[in-house]
N, C-alpha and C. Protein backbone atom coordinates (compact mmCIF):
# COMPACT_ATOMS: atom_id res chain seq x y z
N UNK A 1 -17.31 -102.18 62.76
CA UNK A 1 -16.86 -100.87 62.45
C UNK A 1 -17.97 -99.97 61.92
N UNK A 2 -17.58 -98.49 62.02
CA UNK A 2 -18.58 -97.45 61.88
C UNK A 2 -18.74 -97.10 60.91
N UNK A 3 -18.87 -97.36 59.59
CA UNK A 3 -18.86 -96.45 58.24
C UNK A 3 -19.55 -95.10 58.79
N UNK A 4 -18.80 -93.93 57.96
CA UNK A 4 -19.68 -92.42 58.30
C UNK A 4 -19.36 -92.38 57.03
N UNK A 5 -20.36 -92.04 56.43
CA UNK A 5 -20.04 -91.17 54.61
C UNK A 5 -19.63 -89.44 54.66
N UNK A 6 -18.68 -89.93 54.38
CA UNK A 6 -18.06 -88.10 54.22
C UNK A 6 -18.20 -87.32 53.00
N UNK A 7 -18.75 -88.26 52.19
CA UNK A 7 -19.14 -87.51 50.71
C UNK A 7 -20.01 -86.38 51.43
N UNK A 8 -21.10 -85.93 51.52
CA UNK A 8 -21.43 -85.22 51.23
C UNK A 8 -20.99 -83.45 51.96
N UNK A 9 -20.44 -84.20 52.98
CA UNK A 9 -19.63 -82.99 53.85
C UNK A 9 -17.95 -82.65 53.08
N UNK A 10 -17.72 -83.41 52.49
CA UNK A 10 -16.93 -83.15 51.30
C UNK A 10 -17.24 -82.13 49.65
N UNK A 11 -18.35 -82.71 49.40
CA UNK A 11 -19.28 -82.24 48.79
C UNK A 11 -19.31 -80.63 49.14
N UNK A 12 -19.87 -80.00 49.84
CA UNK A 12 -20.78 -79.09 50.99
C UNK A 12 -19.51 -78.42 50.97
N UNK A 13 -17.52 -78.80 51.44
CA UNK A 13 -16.98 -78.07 51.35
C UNK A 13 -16.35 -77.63 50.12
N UNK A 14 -16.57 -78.54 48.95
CA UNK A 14 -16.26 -78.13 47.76
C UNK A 14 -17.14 -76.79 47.28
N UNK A 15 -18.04 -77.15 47.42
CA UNK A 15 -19.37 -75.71 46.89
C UNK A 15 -18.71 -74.75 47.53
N UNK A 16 -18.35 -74.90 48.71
CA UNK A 16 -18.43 -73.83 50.01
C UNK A 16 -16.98 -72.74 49.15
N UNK A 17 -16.38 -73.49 48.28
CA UNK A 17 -14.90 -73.22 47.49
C UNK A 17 -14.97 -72.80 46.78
N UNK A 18 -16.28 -72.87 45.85
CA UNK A 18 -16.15 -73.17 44.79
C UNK A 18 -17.24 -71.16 44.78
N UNK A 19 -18.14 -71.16 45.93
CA UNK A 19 -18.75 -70.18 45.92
C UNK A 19 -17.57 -69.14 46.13
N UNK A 20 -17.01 -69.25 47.36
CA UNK A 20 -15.69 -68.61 47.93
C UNK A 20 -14.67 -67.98 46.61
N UNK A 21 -14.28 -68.68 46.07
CA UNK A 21 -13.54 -68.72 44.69
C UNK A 21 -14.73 -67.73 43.78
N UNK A 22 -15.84 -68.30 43.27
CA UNK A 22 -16.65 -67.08 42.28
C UNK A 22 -16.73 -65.54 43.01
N UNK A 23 -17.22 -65.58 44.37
CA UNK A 23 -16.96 -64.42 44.90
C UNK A 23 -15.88 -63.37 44.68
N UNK A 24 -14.65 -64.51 45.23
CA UNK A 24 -13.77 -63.67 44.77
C UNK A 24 -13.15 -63.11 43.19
N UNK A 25 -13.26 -64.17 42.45
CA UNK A 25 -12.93 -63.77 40.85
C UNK A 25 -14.39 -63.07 41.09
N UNK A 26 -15.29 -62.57 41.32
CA UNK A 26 -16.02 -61.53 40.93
C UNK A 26 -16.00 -60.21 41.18
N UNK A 27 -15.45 -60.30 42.55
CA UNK A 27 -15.03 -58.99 43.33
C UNK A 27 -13.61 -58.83 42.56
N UNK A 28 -12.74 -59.75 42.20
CA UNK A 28 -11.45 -59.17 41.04
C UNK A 28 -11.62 -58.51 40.24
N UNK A 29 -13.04 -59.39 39.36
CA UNK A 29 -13.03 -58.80 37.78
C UNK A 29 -13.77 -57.00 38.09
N UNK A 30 -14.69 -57.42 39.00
CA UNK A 30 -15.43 -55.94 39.58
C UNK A 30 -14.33 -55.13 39.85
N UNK A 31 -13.32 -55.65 40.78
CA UNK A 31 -12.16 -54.40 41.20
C UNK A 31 -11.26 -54.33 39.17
N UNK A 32 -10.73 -54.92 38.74
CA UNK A 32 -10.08 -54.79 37.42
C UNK A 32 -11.08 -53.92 36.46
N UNK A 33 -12.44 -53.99 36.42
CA UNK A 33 -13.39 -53.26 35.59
C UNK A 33 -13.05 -51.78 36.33
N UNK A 34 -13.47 -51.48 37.11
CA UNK A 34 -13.71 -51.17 38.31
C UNK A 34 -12.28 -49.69 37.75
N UNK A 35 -10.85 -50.28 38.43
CA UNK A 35 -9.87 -50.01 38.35
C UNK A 35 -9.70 -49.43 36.56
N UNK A 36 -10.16 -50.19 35.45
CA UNK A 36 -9.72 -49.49 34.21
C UNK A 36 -11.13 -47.90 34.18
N UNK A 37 -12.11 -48.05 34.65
CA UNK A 37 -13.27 -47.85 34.60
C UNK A 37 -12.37 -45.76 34.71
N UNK A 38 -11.76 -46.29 36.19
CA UNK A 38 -11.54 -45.32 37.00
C UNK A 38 -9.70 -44.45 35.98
N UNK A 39 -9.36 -45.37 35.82
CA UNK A 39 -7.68 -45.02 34.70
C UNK A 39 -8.13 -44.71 33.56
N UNK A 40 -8.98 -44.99 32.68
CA UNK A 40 -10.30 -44.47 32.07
C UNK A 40 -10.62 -42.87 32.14
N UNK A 41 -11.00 -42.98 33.14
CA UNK A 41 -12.23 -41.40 33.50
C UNK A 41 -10.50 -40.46 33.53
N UNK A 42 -9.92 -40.73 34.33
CA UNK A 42 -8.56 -40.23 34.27
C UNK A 42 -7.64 -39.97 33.32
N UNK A 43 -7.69 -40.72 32.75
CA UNK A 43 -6.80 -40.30 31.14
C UNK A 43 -7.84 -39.43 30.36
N UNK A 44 -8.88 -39.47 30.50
CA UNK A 44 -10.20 -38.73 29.57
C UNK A 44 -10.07 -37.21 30.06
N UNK A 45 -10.27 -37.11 31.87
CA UNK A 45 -9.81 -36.08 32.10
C UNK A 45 -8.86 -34.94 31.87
N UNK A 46 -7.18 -35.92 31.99
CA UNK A 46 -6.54 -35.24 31.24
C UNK A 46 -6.32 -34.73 30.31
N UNK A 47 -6.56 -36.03 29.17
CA UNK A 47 -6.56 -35.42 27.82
C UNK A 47 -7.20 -34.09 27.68
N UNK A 48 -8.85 -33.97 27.68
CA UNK A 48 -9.38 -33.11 28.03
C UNK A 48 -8.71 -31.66 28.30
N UNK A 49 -8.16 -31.30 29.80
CA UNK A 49 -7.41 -30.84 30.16
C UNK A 49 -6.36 -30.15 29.41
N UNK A 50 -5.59 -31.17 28.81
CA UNK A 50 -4.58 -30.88 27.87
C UNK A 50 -4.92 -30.36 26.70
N UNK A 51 -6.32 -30.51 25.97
CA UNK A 51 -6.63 -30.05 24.58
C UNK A 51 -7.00 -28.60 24.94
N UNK A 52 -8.07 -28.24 26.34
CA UNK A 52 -7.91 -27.34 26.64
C UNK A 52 -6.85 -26.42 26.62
N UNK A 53 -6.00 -26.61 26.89
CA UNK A 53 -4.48 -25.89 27.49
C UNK A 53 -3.97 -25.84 25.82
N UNK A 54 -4.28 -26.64 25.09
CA UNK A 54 -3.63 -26.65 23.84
C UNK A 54 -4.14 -25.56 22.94
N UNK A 55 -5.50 -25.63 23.12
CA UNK A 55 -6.53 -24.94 22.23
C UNK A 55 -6.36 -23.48 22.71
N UNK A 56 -5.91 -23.33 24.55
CA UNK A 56 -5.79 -21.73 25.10
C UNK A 56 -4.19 -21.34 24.11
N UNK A 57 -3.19 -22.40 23.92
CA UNK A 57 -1.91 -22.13 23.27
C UNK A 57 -2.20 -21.49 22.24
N UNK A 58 -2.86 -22.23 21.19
CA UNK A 58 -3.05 -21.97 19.88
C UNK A 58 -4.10 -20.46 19.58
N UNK A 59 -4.75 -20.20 20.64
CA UNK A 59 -5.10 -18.86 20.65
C UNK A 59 -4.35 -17.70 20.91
N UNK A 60 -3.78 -18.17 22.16
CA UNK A 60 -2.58 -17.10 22.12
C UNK A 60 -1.67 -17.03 21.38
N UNK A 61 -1.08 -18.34 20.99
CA UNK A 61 0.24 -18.03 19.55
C UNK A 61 -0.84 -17.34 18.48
N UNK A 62 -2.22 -17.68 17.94
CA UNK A 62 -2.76 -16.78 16.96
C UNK A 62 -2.63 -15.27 16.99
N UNK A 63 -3.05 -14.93 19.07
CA UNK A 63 -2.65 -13.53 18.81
C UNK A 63 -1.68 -13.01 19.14
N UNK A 64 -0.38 -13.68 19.33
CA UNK A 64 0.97 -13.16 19.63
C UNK A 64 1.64 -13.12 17.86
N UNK A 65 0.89 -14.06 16.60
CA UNK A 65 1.35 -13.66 15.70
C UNK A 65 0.88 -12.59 15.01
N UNK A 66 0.02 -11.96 15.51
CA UNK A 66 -0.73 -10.84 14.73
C UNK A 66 0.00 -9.62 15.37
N UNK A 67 0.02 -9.85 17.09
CA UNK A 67 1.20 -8.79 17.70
C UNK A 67 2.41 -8.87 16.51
N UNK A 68 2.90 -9.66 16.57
CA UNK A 68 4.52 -9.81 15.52
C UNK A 68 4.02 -9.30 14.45
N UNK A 69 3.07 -9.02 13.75
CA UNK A 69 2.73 -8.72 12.27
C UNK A 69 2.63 -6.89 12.74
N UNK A 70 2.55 -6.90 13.48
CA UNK A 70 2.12 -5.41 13.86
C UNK A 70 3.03 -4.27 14.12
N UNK A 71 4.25 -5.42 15.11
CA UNK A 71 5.07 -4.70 15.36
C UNK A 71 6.24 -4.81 14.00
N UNK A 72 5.72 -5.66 13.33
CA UNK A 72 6.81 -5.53 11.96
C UNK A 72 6.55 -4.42 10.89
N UNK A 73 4.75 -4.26 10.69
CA UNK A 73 4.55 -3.05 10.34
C UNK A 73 4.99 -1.92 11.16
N UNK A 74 5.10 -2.11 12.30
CA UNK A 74 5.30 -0.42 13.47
C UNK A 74 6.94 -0.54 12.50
N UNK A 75 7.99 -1.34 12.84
CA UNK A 75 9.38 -1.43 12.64
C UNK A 75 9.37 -1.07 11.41
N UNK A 76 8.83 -1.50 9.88
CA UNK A 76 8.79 -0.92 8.98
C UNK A 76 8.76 0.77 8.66
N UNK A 77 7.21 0.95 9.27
CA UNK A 77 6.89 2.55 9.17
C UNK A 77 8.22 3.23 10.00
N UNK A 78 8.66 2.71 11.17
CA UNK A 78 9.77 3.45 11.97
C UNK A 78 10.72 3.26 10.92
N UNK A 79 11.63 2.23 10.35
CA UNK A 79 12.72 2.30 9.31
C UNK A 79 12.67 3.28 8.17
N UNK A 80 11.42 3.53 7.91
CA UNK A 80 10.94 4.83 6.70
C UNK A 80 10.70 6.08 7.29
N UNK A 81 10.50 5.96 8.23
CA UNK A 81 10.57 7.52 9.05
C UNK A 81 12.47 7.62 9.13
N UNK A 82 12.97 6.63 9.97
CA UNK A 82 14.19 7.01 9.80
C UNK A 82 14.35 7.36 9.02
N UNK A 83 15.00 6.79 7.38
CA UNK A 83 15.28 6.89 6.48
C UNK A 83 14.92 8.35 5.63
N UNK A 84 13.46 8.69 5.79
CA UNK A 84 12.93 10.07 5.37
C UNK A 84 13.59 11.22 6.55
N UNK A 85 13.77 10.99 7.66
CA UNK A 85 14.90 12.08 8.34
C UNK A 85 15.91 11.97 8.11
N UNK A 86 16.54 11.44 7.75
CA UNK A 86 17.97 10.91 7.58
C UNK A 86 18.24 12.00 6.53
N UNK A 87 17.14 11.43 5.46
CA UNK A 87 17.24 12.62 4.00
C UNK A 87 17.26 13.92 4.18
N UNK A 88 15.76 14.05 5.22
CA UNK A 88 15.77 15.87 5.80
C UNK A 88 17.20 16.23 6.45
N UNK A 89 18.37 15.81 7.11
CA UNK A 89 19.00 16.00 7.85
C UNK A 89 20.47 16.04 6.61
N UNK A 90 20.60 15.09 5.53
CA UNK A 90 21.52 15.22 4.92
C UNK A 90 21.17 16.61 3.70
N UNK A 91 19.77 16.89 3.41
CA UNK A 91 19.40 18.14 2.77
C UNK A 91 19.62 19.07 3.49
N UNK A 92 19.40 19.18 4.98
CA UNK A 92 19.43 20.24 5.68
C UNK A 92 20.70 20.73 5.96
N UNK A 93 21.75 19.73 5.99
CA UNK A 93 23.24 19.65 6.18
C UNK A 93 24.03 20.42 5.04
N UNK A 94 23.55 19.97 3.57
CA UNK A 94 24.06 20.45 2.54
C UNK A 94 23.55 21.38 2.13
N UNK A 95 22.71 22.25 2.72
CA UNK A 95 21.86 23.53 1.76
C UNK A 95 23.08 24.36 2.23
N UNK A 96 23.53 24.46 2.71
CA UNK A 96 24.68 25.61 2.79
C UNK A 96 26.00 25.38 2.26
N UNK A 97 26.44 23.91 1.57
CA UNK A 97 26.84 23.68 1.11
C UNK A 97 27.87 24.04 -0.56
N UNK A 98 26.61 24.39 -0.90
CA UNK A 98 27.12 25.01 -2.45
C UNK A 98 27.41 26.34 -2.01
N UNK A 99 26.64 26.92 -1.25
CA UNK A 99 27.13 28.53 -0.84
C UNK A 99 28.40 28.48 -0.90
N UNK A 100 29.06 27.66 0.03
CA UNK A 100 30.68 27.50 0.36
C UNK A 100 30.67 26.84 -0.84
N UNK A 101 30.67 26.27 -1.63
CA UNK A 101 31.54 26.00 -2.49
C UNK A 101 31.82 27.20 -3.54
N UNK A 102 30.58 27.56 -3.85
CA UNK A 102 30.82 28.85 -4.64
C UNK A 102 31.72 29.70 -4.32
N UNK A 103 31.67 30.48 -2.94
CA UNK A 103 32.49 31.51 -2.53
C UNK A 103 34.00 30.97 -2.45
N UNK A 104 34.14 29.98 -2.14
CA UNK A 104 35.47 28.79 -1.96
C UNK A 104 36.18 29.19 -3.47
N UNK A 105 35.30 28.65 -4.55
CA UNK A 105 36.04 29.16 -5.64
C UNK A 105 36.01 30.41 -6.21
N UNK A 106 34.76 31.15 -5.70
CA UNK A 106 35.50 32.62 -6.28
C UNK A 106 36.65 33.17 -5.36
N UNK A 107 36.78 32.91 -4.61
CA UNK A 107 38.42 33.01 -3.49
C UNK A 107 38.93 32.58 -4.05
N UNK A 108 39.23 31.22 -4.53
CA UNK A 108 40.36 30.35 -4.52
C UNK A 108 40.79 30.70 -5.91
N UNK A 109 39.96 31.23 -7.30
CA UNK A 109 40.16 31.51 -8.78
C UNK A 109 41.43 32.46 -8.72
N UNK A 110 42.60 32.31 -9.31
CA UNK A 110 43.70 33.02 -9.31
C UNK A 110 43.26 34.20 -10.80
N UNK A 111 43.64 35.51 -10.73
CA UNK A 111 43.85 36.08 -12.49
C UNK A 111 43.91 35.55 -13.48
N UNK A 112 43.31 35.66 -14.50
CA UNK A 112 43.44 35.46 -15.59
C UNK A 112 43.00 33.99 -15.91
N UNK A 113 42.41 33.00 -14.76
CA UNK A 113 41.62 32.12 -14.99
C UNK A 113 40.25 31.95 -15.24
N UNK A 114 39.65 31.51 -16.33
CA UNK A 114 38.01 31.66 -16.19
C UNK A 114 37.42 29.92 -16.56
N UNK A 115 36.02 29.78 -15.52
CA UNK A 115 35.29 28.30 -15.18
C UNK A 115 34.76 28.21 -16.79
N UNK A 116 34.59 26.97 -17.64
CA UNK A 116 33.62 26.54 -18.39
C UNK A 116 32.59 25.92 -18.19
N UNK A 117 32.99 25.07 -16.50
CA UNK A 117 32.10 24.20 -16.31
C UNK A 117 32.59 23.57 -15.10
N UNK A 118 31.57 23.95 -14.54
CA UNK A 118 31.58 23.23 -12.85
C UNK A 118 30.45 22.14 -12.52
N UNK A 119 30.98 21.13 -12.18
CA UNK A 119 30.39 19.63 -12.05
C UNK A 119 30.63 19.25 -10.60
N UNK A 120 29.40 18.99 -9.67
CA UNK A 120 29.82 18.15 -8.86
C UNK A 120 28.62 16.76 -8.82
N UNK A 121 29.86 15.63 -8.46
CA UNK A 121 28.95 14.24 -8.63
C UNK A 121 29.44 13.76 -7.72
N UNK A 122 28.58 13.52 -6.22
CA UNK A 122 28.86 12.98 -4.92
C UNK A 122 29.89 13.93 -4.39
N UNK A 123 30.62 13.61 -3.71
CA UNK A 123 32.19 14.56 -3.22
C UNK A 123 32.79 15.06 -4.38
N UNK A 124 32.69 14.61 -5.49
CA UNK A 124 33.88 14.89 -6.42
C UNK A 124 33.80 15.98 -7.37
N UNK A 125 34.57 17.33 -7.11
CA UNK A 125 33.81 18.23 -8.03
C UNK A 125 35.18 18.34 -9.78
N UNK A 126 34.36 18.26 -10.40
CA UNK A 126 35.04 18.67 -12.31
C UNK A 126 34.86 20.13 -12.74
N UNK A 127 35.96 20.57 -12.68
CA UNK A 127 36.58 21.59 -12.91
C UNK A 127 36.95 21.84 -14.41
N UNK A 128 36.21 22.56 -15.46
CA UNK A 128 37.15 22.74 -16.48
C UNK A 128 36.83 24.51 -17.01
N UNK A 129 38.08 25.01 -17.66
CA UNK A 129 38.13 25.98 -17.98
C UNK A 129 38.84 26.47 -18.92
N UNK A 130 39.64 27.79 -18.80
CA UNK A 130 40.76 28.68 -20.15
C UNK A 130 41.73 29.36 -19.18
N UNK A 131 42.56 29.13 -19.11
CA UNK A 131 43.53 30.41 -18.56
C UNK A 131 44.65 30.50 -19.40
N UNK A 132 45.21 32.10 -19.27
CA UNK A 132 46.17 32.48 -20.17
C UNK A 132 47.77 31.02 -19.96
N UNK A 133 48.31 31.16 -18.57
CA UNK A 133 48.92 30.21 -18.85
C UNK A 133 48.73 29.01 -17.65
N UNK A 134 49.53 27.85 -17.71
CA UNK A 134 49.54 26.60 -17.63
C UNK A 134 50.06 26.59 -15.52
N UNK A 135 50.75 27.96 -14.95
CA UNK A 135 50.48 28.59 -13.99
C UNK A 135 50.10 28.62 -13.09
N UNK A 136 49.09 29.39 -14.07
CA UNK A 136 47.48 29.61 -13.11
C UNK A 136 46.83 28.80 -12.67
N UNK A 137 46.88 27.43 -13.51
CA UNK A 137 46.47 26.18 -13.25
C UNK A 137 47.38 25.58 -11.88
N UNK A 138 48.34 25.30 -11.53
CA UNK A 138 49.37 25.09 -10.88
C UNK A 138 48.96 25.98 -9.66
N UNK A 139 48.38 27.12 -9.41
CA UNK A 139 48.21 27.72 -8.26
C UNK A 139 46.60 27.82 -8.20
N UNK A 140 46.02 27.33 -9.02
CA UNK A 140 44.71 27.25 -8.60
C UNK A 140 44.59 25.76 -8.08
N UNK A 141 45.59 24.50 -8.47
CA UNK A 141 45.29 23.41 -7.80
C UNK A 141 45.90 23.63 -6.05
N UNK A 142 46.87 24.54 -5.86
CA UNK A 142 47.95 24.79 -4.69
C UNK A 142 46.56 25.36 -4.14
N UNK A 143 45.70 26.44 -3.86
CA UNK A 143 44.85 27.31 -3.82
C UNK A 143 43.57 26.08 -3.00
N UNK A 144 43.27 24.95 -3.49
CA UNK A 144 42.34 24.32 -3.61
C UNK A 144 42.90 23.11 -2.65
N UNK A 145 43.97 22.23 -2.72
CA UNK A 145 44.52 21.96 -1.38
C UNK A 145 44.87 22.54 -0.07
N UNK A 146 44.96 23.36 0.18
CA UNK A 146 45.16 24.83 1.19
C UNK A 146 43.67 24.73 1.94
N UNK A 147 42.72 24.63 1.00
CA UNK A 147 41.88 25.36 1.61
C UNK A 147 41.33 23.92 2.28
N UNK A 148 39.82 24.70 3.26
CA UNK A 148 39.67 23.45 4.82
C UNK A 148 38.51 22.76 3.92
N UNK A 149 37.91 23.23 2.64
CA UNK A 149 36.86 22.60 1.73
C UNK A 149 37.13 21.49 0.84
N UNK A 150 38.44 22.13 0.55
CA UNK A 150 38.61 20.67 -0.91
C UNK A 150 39.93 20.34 -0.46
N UNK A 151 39.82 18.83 -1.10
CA UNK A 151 41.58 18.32 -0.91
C UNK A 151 41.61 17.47 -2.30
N UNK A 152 42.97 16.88 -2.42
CA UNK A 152 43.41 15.79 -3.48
C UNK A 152 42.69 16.50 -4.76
N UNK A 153 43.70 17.83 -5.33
CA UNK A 153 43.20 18.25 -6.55
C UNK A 153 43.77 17.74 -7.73
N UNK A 154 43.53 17.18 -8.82
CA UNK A 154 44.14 16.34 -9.76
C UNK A 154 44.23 16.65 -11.15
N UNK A 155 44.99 16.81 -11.83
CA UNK A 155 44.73 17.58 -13.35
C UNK A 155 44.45 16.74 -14.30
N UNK A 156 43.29 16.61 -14.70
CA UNK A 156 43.20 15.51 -15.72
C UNK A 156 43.45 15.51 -17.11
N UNK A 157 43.58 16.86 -17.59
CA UNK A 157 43.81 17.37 -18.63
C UNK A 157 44.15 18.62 -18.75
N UNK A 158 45.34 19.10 -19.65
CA UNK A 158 45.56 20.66 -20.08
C UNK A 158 45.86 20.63 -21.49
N UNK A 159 45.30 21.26 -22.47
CA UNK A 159 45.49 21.45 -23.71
C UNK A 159 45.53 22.83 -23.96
N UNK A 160 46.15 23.30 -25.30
CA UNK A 160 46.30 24.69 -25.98
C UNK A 160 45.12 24.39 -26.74
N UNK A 161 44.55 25.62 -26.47
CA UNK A 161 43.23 25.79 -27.46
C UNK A 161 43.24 27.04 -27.79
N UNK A 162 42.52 27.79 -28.38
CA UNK A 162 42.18 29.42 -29.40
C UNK A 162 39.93 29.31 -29.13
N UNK A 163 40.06 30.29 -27.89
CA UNK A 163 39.23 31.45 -27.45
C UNK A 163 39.42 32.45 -28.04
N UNK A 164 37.89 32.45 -28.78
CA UNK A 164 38.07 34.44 -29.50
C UNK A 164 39.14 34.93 -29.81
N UNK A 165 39.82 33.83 -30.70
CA UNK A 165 40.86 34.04 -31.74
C UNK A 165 42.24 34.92 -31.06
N UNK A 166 42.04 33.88 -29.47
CA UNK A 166 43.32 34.28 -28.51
C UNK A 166 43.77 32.79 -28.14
N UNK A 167 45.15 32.91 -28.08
CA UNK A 167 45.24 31.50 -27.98
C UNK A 167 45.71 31.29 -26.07
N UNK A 168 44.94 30.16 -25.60
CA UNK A 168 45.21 29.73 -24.62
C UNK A 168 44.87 28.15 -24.31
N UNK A 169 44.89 28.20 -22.99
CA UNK A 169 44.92 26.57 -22.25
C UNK A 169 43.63 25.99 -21.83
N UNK A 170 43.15 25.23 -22.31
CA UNK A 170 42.06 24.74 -21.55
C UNK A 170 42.47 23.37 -20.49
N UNK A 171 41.70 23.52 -19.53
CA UNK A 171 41.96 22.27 -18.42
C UNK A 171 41.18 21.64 -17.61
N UNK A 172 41.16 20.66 -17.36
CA UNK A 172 39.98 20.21 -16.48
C UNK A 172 40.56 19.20 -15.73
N UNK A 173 40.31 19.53 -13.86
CA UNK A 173 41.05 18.94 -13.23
C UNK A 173 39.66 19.06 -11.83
N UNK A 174 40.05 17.46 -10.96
CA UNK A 174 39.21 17.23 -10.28
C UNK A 174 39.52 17.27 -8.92
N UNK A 175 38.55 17.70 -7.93
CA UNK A 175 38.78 17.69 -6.50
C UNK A 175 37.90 17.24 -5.54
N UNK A 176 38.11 16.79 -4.17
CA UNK A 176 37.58 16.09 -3.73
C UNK A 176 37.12 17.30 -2.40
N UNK A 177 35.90 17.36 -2.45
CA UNK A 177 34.86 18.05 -1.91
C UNK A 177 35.29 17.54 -0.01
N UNK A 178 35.13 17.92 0.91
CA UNK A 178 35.23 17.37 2.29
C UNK A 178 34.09 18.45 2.98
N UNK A 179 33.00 17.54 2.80
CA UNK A 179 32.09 18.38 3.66
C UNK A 179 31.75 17.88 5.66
N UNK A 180 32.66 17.09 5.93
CA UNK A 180 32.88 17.12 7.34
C UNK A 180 34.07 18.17 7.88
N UNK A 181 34.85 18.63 7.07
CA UNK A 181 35.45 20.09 7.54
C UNK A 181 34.64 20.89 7.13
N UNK A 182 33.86 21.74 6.47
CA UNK A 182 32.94 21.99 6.34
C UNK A 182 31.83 22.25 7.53
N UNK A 183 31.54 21.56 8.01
CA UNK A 183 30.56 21.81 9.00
C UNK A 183 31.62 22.38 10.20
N UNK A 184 32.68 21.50 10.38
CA UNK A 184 33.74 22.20 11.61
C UNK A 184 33.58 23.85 11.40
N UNK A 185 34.03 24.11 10.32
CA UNK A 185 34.31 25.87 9.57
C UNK A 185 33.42 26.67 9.81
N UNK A 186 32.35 25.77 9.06
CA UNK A 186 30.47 26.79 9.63
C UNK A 186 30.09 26.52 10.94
N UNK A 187 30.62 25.70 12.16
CA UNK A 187 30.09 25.79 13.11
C UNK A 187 31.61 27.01 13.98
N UNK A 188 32.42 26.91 12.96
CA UNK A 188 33.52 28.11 13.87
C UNK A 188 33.17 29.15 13.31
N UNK A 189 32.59 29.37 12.83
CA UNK A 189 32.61 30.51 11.84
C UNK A 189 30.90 30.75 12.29
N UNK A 190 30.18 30.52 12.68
CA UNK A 190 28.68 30.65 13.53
C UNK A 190 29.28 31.39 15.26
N UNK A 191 30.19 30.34 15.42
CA UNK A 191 30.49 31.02 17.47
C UNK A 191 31.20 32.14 17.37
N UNK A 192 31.84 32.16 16.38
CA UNK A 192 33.25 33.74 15.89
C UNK A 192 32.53 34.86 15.72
């Protein structure tokens, strides 16, 4: 019989495996290096990218809050402009105001009544005076509901008192001013 030794062609294909095998775990670990190398450069990119985009945010929210600071000053100064016309417009409204009230009560004063003291505080005007009798009072409040200026006239007080050693009534009674008829009156009383 023939002995053939196969060791070494056994041998020869082990290496041949063994090279085959390092090759390939080298070309793996090369592709896995390789592959993070590249997921790597990519996440770096983005990030990048993104801080960019973050850093353009944070500039613009810096100057969109300075816009908001600006337009809160504009909204301010505009609320005080309102507010300062508002005033011109309620002064401008009432300068003609007392005129009519004045003439209102020298109309509306019946005989033998005379003012001590005329008060007005907001709408509400205080009325006090002397008349011979208690009357006159009675048709100067009738006098003062009637008219398109004042309403809800109220007597808050009537007493006997002694004027220049004459004896009469003193009284003081309150009414409620309506200066939105008022403007109706002076704007009919402007087209008339």
């Amino acid at each position: 019989m023939i002995r053939i030794n196969l060791l070494p062609h056994r041998e020869l294909a082990r290496a041949a495996r063994r090279r085959q095998f390092n090759i390939l775990l080298g070309i793996a670990v090369a592709t896995g290096v390789l592959v993070v190398v590249l997921g790597h450069s990519v996440i770096a990119a983005r990030q990048s990218t993104q801080d960019a985009r973050n850093a353009y945010l944070d500039q613009e929210i810096t100057r969109l809050d300075g816009q908001i600071g600006e337009i809160k000053k504009i909204r301010e100064q505009t609320q005080a402009l309102l507010e300062r016309k508002q005033v011109v417009e309620t002064l401008q409204s009432n300068r003609t105001e007392v005129v009519h009230l004045f003439d209102q009560m020298i109309r509306l004063l019946p005989d033998g009544l005379y003012l001590k003291s005329f008060k007005q505080a907001g709408g509400i005007v205080t009325i006090s005076g002397f008349t011979q009798s208690s009357a006159r009072v009675s048709t100067l409040m009738r006098n003062l509901d009637s008219s398109p200026w004042f309403e809800s006239a109220a007597l808050v007080e009537i007493k006997a008192a002694t004027v220049n050693n004459l004896r009469a009534n003193e009284f003081v009674l309150t009414v409620k001013q309506t200066p939105q008829q008022a403007d109706d009156a002076n704007d009919k009383g402007g087209k008339a």
